[in-house]
N, C-alpha and C. Protein backbone atom coordinates (compact mmCIF):
# COMPACT_ATOMS: atom_id res chain seq x y z
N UNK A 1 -122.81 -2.49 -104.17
CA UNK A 1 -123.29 -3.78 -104.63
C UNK A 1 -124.80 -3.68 -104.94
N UNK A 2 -125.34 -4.33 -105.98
CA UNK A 2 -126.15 -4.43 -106.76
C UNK A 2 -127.19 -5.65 -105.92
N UNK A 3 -128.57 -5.18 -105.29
CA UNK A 3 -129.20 -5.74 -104.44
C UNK A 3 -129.96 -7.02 -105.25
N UNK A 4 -129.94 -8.27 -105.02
CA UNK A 4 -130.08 -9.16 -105.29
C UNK A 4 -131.92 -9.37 -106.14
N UNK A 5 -132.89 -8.21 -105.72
CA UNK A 5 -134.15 -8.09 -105.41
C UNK A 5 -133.98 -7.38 -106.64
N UNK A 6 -132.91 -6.53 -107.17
CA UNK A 6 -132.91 -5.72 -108.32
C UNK A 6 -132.50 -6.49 -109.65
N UNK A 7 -131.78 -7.10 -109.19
CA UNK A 7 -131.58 -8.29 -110.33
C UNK A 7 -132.55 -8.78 -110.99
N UNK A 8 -133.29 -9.78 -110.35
CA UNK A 8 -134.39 -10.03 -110.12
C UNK A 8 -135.24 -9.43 -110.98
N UNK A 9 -135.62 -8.42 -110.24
CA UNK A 9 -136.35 -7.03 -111.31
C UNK A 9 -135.98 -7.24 -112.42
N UNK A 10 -134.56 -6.64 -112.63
CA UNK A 10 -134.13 -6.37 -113.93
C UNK A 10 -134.45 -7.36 -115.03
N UNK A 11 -134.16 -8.88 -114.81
CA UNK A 11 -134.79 -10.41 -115.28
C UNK A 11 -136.29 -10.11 -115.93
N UNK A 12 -137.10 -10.43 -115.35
CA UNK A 12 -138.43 -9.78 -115.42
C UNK A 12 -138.90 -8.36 -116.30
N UNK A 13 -138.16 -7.46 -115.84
CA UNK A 13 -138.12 -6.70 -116.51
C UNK A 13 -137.81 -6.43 -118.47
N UNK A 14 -136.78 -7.46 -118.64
CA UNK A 14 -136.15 -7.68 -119.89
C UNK A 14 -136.29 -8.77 -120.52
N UNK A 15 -136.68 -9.86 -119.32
CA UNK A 15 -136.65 -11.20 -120.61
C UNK A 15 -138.54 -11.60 -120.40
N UNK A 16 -138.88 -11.75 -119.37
CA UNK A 16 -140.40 -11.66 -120.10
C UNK A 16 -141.28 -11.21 -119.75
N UNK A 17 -140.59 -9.87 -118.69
CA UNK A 17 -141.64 -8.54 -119.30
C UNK A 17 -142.53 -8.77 -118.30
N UNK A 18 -142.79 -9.13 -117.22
CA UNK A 18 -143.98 -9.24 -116.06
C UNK A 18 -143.55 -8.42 -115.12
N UNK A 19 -143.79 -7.34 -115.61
CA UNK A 19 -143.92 -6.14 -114.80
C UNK A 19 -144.46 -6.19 -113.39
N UNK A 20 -145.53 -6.95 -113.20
CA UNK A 20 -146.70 -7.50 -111.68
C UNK A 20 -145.25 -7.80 -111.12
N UNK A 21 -144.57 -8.91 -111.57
CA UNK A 21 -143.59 -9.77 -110.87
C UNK A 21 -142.40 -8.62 -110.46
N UNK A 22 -142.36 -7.63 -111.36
CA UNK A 22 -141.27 -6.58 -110.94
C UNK A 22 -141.65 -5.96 -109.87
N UNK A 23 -142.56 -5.55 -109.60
CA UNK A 23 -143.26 -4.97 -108.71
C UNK A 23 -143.33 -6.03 -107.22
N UNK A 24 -144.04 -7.06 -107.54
CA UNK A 24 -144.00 -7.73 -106.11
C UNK A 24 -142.64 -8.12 -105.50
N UNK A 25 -141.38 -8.17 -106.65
CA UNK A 25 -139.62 -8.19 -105.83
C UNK A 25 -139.58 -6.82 -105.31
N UNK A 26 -139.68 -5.76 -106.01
CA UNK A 26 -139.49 -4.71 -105.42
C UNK A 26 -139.81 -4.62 -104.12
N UNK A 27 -141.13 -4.28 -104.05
CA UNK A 27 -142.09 -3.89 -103.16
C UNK A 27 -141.66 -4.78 -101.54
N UNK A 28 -141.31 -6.16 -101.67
CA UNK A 28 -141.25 -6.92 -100.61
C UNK A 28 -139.39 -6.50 -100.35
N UNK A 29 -138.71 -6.45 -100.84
CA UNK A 29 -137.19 -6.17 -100.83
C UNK A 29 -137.37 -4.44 -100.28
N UNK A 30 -138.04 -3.51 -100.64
CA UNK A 30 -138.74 -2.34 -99.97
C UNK A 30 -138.96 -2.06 -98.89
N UNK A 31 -140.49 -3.06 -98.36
CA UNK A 31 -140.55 -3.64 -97.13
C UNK A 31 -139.84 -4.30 -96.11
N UNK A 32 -139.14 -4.96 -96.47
CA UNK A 32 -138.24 -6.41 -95.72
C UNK A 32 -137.18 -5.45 -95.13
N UNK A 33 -136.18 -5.07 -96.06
CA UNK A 33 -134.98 -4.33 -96.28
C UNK A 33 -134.31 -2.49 -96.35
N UNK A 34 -135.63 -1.99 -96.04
CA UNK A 34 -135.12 -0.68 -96.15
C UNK A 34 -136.58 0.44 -95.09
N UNK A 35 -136.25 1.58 -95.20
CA UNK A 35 -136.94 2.48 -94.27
C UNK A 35 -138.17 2.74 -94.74
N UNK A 36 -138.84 2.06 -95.61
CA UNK A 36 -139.89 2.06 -96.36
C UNK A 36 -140.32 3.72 -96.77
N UNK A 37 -139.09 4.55 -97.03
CA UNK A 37 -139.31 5.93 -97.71
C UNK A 37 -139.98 6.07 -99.17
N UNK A 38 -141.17 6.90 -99.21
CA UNK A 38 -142.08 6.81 -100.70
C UNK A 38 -141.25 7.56 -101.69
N UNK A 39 -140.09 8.07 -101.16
CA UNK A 39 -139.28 8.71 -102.22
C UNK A 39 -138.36 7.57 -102.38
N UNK A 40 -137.75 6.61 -102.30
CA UNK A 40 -136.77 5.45 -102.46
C UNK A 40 -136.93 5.69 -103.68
N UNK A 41 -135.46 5.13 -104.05
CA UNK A 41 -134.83 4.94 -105.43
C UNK A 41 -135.98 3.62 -106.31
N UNK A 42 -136.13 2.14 -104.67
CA UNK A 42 -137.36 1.25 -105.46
C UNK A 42 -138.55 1.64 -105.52
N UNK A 43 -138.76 2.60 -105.02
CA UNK A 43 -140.47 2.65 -104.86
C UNK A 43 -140.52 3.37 -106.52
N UNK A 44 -139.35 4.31 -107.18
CA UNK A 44 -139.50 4.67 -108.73
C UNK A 44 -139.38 3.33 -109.15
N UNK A 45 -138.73 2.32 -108.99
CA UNK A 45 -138.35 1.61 -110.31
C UNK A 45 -140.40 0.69 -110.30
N UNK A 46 -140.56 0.44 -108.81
CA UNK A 46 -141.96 0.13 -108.72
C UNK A 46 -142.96 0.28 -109.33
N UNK A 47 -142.98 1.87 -109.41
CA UNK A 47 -143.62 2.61 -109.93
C UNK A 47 -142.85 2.52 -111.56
N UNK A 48 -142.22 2.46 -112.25
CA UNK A 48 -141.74 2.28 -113.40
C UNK A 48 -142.33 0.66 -114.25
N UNK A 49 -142.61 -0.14 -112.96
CA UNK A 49 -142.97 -1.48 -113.46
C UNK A 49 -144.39 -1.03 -113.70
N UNK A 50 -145.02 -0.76 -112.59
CA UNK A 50 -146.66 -0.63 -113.27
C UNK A 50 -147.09 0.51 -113.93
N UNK A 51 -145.51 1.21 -114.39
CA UNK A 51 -146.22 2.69 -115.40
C UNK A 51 -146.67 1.48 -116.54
N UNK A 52 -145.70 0.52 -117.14
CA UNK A 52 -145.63 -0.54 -117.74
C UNK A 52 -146.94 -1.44 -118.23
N UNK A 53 -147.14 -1.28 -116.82
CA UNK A 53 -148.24 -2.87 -116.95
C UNK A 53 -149.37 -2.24 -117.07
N UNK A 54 -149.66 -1.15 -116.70
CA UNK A 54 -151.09 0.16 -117.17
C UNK A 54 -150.73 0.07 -118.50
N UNK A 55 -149.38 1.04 -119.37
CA UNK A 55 -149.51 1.04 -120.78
C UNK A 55 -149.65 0.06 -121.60
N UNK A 56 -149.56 -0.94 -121.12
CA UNK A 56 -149.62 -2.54 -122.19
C UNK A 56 -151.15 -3.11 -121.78
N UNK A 57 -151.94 -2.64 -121.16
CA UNK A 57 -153.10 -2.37 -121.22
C UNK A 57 -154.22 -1.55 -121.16
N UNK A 58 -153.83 -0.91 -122.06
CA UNK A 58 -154.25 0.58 -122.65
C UNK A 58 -154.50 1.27 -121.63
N UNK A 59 -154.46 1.19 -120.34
CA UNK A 59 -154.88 2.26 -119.23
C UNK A 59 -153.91 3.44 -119.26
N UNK A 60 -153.68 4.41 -120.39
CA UNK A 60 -152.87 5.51 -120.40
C UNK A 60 -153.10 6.43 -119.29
N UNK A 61 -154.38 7.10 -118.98
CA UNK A 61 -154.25 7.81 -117.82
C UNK A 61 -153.03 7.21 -116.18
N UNK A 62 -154.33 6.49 -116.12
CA UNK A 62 -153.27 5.57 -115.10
C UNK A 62 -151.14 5.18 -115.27
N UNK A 63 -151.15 4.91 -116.50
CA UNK A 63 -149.80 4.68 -116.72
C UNK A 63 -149.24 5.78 -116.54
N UNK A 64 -149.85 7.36 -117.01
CA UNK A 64 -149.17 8.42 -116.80
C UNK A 64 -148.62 8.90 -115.94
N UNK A 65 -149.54 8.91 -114.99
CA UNK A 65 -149.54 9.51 -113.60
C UNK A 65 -148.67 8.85 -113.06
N UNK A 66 -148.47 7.33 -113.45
CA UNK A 66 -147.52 6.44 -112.36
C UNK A 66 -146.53 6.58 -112.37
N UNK A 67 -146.16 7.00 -114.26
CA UNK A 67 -144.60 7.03 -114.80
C UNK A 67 -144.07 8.77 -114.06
N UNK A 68 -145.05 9.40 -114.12
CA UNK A 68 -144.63 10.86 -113.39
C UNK A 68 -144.12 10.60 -111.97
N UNK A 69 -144.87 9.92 -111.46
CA UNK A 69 -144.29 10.10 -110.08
C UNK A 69 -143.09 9.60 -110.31
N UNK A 70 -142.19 7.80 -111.03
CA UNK A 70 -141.39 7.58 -110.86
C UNK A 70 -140.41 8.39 -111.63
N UNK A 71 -140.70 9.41 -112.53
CA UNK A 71 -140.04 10.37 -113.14
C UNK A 71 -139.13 11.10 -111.66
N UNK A 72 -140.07 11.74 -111.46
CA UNK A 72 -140.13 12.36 -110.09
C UNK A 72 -138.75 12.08 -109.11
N UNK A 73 -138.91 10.84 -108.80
CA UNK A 73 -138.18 10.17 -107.65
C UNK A 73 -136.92 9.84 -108.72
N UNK A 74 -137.03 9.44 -109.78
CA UNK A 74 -135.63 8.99 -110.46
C UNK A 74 -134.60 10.42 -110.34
N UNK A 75 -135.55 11.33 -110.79
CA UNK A 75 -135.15 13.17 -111.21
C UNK A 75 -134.08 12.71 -109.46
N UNK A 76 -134.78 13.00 -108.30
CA UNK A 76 -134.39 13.41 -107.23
C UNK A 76 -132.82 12.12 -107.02
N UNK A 77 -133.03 11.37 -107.60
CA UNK A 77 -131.62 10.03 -107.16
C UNK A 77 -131.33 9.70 -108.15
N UNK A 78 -130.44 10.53 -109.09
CA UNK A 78 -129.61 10.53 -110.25
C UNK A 78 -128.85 9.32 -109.50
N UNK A 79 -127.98 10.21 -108.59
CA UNK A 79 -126.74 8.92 -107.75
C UNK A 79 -127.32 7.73 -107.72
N UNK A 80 -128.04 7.49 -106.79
CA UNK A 80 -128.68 6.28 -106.73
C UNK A 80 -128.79 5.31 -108.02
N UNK A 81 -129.52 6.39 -109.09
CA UNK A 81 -129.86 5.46 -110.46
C UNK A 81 -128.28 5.00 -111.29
N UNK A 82 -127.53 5.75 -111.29
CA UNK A 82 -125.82 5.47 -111.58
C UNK A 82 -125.36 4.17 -110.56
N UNK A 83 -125.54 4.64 -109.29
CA UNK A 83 -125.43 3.66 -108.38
C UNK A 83 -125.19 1.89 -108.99
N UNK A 84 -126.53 1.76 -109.42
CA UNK A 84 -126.97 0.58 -109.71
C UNK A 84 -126.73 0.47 -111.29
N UNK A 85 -125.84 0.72 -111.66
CA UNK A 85 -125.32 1.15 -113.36
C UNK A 85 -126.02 0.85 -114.31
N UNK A 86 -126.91 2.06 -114.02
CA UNK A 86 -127.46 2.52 -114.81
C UNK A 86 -127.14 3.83 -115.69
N UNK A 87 -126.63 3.76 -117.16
CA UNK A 87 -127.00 5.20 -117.33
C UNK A 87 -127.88 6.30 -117.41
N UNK A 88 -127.37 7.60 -116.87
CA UNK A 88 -128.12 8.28 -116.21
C UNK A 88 -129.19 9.36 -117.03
N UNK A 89 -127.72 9.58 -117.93
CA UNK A 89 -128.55 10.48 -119.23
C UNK A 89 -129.59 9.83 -120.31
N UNK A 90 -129.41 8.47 -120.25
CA UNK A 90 -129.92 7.97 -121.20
C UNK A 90 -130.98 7.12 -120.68
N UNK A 91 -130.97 6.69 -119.37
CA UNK A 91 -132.32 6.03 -118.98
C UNK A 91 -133.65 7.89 -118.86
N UNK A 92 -132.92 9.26 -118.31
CA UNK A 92 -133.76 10.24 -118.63
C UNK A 92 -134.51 10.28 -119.31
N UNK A 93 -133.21 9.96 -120.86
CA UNK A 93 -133.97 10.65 -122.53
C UNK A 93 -135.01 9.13 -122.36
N UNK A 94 -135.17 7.93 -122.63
CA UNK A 94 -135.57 7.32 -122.41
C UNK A 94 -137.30 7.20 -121.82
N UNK A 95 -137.10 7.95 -120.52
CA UNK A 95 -138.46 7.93 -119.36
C UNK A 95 -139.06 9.15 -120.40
N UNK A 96 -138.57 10.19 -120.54
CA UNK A 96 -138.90 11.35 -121.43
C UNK A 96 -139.92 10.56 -122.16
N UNK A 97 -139.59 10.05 -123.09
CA UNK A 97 -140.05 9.77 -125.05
C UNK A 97 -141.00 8.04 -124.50
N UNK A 98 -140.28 8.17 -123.14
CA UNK A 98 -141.65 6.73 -122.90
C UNK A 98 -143.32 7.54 -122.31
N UNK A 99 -142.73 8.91 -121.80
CA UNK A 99 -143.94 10.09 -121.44
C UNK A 99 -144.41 10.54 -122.29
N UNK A 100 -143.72 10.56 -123.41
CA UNK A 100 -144.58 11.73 -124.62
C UNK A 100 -145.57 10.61 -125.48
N UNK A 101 -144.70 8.88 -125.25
CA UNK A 101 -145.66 7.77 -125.95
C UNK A 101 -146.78 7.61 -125.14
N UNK A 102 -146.78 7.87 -123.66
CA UNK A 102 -148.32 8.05 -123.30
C UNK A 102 -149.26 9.04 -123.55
N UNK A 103 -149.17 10.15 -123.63
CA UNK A 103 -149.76 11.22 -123.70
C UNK A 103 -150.26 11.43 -125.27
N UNK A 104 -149.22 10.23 -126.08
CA UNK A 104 -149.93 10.39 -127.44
C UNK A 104 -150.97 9.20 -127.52
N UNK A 105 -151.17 8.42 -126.18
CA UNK A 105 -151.76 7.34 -126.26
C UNK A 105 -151.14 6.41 -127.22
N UNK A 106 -149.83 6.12 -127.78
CA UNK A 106 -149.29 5.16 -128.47
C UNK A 106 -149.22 3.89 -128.13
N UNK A 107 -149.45 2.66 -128.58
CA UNK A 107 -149.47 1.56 -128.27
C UNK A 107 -147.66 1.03 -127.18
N UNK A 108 -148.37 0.36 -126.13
CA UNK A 108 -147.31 0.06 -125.40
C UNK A 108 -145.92 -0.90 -126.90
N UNK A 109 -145.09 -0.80 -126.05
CA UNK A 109 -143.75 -0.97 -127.28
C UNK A 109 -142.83 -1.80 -125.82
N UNK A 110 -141.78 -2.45 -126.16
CA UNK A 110 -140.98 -3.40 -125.00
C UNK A 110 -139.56 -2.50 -125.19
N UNK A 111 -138.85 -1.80 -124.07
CA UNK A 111 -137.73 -1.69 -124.10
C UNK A 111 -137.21 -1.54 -123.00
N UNK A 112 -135.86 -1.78 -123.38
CA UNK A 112 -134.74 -1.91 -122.39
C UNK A 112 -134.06 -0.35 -121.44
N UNK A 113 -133.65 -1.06 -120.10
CA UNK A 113 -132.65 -0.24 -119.15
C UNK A 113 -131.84 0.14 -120.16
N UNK A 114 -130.76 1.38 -119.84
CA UNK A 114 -129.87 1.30 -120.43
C UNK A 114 -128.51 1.26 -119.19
N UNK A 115 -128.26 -0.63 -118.90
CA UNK A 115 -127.66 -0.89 -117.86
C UNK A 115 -126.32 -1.28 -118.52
N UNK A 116 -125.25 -1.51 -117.16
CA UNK A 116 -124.34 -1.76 -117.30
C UNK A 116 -123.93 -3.37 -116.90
N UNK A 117 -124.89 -3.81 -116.61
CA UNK A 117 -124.89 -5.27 -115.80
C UNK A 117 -123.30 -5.94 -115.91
N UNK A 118 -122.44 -6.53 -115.49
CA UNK A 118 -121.80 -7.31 -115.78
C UNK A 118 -122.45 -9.23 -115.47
N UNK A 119 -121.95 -10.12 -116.06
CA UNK A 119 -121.95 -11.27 -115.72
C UNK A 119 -121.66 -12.02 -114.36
N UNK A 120 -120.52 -11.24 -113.41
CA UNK A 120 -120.44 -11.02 -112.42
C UNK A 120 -121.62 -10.64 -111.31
N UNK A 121 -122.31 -9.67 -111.79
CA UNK A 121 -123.56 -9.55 -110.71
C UNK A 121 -124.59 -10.10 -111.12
N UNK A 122 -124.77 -10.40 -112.63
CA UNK A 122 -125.79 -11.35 -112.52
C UNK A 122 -125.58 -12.73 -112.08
N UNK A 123 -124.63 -13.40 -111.56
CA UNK A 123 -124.24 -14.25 -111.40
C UNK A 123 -124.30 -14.90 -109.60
N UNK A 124 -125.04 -13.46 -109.21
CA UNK A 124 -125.46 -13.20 -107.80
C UNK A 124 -126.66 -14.10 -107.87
N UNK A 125 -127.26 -14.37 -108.93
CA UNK A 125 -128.97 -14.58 -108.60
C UNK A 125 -129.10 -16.17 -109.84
N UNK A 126 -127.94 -15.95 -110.94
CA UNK A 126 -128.02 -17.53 -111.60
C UNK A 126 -126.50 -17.66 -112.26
N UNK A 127 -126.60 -18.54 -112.68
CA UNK A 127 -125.80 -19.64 -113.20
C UNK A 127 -125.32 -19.48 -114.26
N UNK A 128 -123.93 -19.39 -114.95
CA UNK A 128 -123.18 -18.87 -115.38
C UNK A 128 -123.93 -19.31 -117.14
N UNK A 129 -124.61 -21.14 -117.15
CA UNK A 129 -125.21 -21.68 -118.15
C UNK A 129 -126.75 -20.85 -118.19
N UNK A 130 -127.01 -20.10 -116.85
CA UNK A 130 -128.55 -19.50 -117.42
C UNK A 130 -128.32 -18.23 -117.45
N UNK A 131 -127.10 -17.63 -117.04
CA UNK A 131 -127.04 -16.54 -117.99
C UNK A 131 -126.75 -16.34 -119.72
N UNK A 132 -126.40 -17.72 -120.33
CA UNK A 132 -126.21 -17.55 -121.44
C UNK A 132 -127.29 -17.75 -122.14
N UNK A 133 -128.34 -18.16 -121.75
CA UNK A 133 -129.32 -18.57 -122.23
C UNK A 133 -130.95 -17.36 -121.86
N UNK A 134 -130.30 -16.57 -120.96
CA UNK A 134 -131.05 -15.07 -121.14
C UNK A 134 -131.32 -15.16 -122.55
N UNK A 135 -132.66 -14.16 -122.53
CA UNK A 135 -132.88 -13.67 -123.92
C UNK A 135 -133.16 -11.88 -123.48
N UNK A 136 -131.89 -11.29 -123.14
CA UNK A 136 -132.30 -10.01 -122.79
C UNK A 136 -133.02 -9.26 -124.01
N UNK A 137 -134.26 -8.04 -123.75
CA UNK A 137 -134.38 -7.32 -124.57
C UNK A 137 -135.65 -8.02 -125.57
N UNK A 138 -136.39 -9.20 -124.92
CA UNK A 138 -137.21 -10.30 -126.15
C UNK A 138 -138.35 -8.91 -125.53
N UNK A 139 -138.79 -8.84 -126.57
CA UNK A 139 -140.37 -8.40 -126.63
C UNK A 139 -141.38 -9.20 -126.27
N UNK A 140 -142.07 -8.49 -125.28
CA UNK A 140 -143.75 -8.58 -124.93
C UNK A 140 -144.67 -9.67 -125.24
N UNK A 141 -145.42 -10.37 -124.84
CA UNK A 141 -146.12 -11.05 -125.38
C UNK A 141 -147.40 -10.36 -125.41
N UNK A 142 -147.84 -9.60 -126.30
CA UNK A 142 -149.40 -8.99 -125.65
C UNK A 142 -150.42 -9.49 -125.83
N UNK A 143 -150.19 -10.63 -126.37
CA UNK A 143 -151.42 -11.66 -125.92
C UNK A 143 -151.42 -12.78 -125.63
N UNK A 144 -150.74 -12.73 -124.48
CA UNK A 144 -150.57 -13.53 -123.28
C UNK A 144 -151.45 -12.93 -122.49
N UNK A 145 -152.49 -13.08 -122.05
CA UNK A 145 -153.28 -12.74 -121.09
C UNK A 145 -152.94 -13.28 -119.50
N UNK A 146 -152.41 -13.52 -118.84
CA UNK A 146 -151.75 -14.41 -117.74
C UNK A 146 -150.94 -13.51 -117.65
N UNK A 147 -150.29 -12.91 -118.37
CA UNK A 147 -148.97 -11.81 -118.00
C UNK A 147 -149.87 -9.83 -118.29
N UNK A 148 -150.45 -10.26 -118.98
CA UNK A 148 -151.39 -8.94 -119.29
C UNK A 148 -152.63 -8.08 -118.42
N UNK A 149 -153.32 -9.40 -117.92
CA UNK A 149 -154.24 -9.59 -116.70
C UNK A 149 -153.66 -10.23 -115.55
N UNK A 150 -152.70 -10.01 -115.16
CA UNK A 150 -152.26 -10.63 -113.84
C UNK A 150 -152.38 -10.08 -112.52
N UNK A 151 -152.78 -9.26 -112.38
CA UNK A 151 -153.77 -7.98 -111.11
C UNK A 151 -155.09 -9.48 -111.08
N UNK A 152 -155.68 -9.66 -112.25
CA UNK A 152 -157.04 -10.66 -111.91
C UNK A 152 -156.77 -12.15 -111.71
N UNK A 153 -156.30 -12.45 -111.90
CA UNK A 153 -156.20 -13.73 -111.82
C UNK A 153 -155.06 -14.91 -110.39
N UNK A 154 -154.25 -13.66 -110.02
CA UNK A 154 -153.19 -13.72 -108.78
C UNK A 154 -154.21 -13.83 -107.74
N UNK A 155 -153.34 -15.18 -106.55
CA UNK A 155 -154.37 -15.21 -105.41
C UNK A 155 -154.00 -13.94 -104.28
N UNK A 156 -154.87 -13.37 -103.78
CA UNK A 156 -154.80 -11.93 -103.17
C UNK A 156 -154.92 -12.52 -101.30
N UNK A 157 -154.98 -13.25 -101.28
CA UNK A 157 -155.47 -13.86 -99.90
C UNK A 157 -155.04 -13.49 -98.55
N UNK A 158 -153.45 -13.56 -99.09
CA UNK A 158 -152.45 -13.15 -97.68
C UNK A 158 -152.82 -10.98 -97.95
N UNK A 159 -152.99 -10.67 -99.12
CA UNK A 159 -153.37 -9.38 -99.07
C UNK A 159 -154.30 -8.95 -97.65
N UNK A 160 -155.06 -9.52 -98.64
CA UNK A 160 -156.73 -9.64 -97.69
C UNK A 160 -156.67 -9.67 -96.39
N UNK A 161 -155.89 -10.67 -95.80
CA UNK A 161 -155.75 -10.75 -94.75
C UNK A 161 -154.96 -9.58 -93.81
N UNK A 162 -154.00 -9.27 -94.72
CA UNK A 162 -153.27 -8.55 -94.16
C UNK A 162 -154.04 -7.17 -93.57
N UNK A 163 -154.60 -6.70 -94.69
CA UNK A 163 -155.78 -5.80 -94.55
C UNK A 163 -156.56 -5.70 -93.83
N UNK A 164 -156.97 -6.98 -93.31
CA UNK A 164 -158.22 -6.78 -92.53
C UNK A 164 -157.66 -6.50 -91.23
N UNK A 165 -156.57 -7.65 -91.14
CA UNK A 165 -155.47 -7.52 -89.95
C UNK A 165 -155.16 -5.95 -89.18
N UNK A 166 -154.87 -5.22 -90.39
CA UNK A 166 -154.07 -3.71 -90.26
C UNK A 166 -155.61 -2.52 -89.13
N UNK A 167 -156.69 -3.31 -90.38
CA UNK A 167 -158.46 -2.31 -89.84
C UNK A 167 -158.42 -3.04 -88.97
N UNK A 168 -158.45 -4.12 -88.22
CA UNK A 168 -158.36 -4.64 -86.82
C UNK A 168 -157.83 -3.52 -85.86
N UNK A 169 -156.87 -3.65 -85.98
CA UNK A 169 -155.59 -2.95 -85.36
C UNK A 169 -156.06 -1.50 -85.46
N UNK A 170 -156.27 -0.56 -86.12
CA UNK A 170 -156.38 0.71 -86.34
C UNK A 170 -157.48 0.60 -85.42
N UNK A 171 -158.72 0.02 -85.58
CA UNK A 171 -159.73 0.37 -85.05
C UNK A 171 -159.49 0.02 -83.51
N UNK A 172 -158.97 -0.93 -82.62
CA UNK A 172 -158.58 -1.29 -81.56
C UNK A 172 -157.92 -0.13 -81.19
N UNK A 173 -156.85 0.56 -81.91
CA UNK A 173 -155.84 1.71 -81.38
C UNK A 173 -156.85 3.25 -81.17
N UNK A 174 -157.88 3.20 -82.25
CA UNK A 174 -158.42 3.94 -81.81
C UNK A 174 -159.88 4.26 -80.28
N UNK A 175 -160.00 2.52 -80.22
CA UNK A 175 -160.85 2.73 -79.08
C UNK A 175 -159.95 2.74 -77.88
N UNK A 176 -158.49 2.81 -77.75
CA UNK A 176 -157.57 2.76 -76.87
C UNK A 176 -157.38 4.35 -75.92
């Protein structure tokens, strides 16, 4: 079964493209729900959202490196990526020719999983009337700045906190 947090993703992912938002379902469904391993099947697709959100703002270095690692981790959980029906050969060729568009520095471009979704599992997360009204596959807004700059403008607060929380703690453990 197809984890509810991936859905989700996938939404985001295809109809309007807020990669940030792919990333913060992941990441907390990551956390919440699993052994928090940096090789996980989510920590690639994670890493697949902000190879994303680097290339649609020209940060190619950065996008590279990110999309390699989730190269990386996809390479190692073929199963996994089938798992969640996905195809396997073709999301590859895919990550491939989305690597060679960074390295040529090519302008970010919007495309699709190559999933198997049925109506049935999306039907885990909405409504039989808002699945018809998906617009899977709509292209990018790239100048939408709100979806483009969304690292700046998101409140970071509970971050912050958390952070300071964690150097609390470290530093206490170490005068222990």
């Amino acid at each position: 079964m197809i984890p509810i947090a991936f859905i989700k993703y996938l939404y985001h992912f295809h109809v309007d493209r807020d990669y940030f938002e792919c990333h913060e379902i992941l990441e907390e469904y990551w956390k919440e729900e699993t052994d928090q391993q940096k090789n996980s099947i989510w920590v690639g697709f994670i890493l697949l959202a902000v190879a994303n959100y680097h290339h649609r703002r020209n940060n190619f270095p950065g996008a590279t490196r990110t999309l390699e690692k989730a190269i990386a981790i996809f390479h190692n959980q073929k199963e996994n990526v089938a798992n969640l029906d996905i195809n396997v050969e073709q999301f590859t060729e895919l990550l491939q020719n989305h690597m060679i568009n960074l390295k040529k520095s090519n302008s970010y471009q919007s495309y699709s999983l190559p999933l198997r979704l049925s109506n049935k599992q999306l039907s885990q997360c909405y409504s039989q009337e808002e699945i018809s009204q998906i617009d899977w596959g709509k292209e990018s807004d790239l100048y939408d700045a709100s979806l483009i700059n969304r690292h700046k403008i998101r409140d970071r607060s509970d971050i912050i906190t958390e952070r300071q929380n964690a150097l609390i703690q470290r530093k206490k453990t170490q005068c222990d």
